[in-house]
Protein backbone atom coordinates (compact mmCIF):
# COMPACT_ATOMS: atom_id res chain seq x y z
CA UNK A 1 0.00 0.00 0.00
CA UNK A 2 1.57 3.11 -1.13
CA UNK A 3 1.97 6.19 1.49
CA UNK A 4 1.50 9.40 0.69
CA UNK A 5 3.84 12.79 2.11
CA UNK A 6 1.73 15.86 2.65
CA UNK A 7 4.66 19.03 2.52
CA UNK A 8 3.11 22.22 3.09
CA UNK A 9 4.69 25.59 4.00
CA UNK A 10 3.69 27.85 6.67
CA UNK A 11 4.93 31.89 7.27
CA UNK A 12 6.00 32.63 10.83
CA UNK A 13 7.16 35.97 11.00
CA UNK A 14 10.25 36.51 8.48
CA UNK A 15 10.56 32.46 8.84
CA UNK A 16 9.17 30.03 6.27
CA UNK A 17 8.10 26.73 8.13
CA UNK A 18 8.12 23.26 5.91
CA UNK A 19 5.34 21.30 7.68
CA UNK A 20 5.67 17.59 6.33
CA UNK A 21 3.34 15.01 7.36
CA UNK A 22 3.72 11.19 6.30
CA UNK A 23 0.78 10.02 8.62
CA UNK A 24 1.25 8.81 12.59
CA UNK A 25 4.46 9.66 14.18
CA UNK A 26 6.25 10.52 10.90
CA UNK A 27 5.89 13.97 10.91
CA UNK A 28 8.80 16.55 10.87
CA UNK A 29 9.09 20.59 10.61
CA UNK A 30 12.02 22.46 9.10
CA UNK A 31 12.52 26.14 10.11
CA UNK A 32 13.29 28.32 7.02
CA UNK A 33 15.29 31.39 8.01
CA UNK A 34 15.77 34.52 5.59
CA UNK A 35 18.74 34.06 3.21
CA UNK A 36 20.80 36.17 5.65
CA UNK A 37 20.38 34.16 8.53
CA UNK A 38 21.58 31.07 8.21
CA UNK A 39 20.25 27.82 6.70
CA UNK A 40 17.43 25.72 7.03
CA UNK A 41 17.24 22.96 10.08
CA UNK A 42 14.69 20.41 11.16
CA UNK A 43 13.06 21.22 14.71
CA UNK A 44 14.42 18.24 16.64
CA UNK A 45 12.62 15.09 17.82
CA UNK A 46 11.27 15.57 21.49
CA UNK A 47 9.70 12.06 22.94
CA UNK A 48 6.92 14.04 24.36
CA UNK A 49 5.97 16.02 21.42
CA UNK A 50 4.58 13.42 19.15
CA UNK A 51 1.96 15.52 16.64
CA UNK A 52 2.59 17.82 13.90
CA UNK A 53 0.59 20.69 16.04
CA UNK A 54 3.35 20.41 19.02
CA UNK A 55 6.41 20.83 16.75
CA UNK A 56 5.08 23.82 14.94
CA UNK A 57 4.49 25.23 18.27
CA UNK A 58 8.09 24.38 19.66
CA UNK A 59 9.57 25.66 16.04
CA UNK A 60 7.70 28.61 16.87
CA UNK A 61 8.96 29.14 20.24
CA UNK A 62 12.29 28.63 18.75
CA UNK A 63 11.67 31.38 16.33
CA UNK A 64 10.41 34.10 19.31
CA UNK A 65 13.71 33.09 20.86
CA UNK A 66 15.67 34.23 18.40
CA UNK A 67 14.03 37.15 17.29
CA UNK A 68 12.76 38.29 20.68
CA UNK A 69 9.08 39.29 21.90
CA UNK A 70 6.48 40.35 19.41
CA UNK A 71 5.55 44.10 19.84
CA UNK A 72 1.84 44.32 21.55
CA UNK A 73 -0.77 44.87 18.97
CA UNK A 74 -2.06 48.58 18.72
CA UNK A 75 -5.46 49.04 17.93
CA UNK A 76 -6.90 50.88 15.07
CA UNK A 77 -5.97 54.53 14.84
CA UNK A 78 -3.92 54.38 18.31
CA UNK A 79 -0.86 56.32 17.67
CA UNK A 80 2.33 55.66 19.90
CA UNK A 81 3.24 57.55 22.13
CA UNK A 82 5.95 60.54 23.11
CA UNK A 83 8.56 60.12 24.97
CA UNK A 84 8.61 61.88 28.16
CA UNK A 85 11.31 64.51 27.82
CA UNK A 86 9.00 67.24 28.70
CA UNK A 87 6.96 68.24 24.98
């Protein structure tokens, strides 16, 4: 019986994610930086994490590491604001 390999591709901030999915445990995700930051790797194996949903959620962990927090959202029309140096 032949198997089949669902690859799909996911944006994570500047990062491109490879999502590949062979069915059961055989699932794998491969972080994508930008061309000036490196090359791509595979999110490794953790026992614990066995679906597809945990590893894109520990590649994107990986990916806030590196990049740092996300800014908070601002709503619509909020403008930032001055800096306090007495304007």
């Amino acid at each position: 019986m032949a198997r089949f390999l669902v690859v799909s591709f996911q944006q994570y901030r500047t990062y491109h994610l490879e999502l590949r999915d062979g069915g059961g445990a055989q699932c794998a995700v491969i972080i994508h930086p930008p061309a000036d930051r490196g090359e791509a790797h595979e999110v490794p194996q953790d026992p614990e994490a066995t679906t597809l949903v945990e590893r894109i959620g520990r590649a994107k962990a990986m990916i806030d590491v590196i990049l740092g927090p996300r800014p908070p959202l601002r709503a619509p029309g909020q403008r930032r604001q001055p800096h306090a140096a007495g304007f």
